[in-house]
Structure formats: C-alpha cells, structure tokens
Protein backbone atom coordinates (compact mmCIF):
# COMPACT_ATOMS: atom_id res chain seq x y z
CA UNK A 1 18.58 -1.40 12.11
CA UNK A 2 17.64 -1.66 15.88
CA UNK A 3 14.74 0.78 15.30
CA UNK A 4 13.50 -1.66 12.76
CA UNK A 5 13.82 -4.72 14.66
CA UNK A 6 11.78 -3.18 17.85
CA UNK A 7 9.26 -2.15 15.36
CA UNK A 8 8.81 -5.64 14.14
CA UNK A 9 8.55 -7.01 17.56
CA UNK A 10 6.11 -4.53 18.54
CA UNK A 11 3.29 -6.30 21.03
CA UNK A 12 0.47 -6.49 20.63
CA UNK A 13 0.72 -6.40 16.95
CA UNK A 14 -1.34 -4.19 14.48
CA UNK A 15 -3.20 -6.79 13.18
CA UNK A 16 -4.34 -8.07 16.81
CA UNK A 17 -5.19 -4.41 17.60
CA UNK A 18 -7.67 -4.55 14.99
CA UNK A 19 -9.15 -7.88 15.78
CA UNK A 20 -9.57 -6.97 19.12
CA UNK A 21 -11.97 -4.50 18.59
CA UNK A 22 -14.46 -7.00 18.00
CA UNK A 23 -14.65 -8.25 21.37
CA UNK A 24 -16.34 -5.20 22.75
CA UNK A 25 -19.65 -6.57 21.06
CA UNK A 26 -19.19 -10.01 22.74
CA UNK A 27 -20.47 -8.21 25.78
CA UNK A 28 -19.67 -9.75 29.51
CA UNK A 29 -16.62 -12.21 29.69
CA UNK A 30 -17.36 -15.54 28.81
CA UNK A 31 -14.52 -17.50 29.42
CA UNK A 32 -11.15 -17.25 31.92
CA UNK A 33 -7.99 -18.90 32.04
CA UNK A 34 -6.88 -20.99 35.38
CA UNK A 35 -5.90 -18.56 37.35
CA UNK A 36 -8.73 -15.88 37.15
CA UNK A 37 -10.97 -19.25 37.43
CA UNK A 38 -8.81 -19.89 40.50
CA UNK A 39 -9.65 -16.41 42.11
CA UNK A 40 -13.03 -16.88 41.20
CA UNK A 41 -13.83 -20.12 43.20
CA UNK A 42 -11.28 -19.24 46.01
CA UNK A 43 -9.17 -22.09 44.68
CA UNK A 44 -5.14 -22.57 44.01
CA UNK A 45 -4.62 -23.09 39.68
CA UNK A 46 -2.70 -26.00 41.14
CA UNK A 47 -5.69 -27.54 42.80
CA UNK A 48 -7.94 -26.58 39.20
CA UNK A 49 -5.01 -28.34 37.23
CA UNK A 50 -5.21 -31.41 39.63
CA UNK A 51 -8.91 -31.51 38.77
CA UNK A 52 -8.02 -31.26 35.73
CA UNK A 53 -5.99 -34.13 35.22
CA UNK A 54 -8.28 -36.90 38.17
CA UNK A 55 -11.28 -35.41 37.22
CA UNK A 56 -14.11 -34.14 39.51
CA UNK A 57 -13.49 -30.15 38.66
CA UNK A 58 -15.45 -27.82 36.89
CA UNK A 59 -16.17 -28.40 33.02
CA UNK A 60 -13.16 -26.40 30.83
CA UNK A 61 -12.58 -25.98 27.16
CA UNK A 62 -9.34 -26.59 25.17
CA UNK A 63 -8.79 -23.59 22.65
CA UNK A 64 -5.43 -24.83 21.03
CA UNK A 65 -2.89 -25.06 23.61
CA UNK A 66 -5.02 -23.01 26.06
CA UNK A 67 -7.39 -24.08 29.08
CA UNK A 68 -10.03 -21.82 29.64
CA UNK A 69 -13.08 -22.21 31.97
CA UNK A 70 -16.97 -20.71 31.13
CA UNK A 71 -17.91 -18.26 33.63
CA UNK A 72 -21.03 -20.03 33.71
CA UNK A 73 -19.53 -23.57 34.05
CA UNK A 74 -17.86 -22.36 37.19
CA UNK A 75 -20.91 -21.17 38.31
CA UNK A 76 -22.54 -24.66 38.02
CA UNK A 77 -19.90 -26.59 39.45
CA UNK A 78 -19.84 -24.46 42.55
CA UNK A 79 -23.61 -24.84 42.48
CA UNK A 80 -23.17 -28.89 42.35
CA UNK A 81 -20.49 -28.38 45.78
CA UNK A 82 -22.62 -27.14 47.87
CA UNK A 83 -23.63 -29.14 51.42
CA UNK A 84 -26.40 -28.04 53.91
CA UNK A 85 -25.56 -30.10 57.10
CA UNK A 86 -27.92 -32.80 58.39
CA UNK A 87 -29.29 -30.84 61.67
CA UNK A 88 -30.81 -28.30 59.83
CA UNK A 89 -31.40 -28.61 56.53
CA UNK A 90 -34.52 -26.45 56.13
CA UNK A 91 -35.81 -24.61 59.78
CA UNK A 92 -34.53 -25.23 63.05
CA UNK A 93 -36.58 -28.14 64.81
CA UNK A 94 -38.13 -26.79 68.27
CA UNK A 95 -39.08 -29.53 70.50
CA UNK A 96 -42.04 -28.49 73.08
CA UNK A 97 -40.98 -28.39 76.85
CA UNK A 98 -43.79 -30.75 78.53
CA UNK A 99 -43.72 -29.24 82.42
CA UNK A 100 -46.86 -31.20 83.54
C-alpha cells in the first residue's frame, strides 16, 4: 500500500514530464520568478516585492498565483535607472592654463 501511495505522489509527475519537453523549443529563458530577478539586478526579493506593492519597479506579469518578471523588462528598467553625474556627463572639460 505504501509503494502505491509514493508512486502516486511521485514529483514531477508523468504528465508534467511530458509537457516539459516542449520548452526546449522556447529557446533562451523568458521569464524569472523574484528571486532569480533579484540576483539578476543585484537586488533583495524583499526590495522587488516592495516595488511591487508602491510601485516604481520593473514591469512583472501575474501567471495565476505566480509573479514572474521578463528578462527583457528587467533589462529596461535597469536601463531607465541609470545616472551619469553632472561633472562629466560626456568628456572631461580641460580648462587652458593662461601663463601670460
């Protein structure tokens, strides 16, 4: 009886074993859940949730229960973050030494 109750509770299941093959056509990974996203951008998953909830965070989908976060969308919001500072925003000004 044991031997049939481990069986049933066997994970992953068959049936997701054969789904899953299809996701080695879907090529690169397209989405990740809070913490990989959290890894990604160098982040906590506490400050992604907090964004998350006030706003002001990268762009993530709902999938059911489930948060996950577009590779690309992470991209772009790390993209949007980025500061150069005033002093030198292009080249380094040189200013000419008048000795006359």
């Amino acid at each position: 009886m044991r031997e049939e109750a481990k069986a049933q509770r066997r994970w992953p299941t068959p049936d997701i074993l054969r789904r899953a093959q299809f996701v080695a056509d879907a090529g690169p990974i397209r989405f990740v859940d809070t913490e990989a996203a959290a890894r990604y951008l160098a982040l906590s998953a506490h400050t992604l949730e907090c964004y998350r909830s006030l706003g002001g965070g990268p762009a993530y989908h709902k999938f059911g229960k489930w948060v996950r976060y577009a590779v690309d969308d992470l991209d772009a919001w790390a993209a949007s973050c980025r500061r150069s500072t005033a002093a030198s925003p292009e080249a380094p000004r040189v200013l000419s030494i008048d000795r006359t």
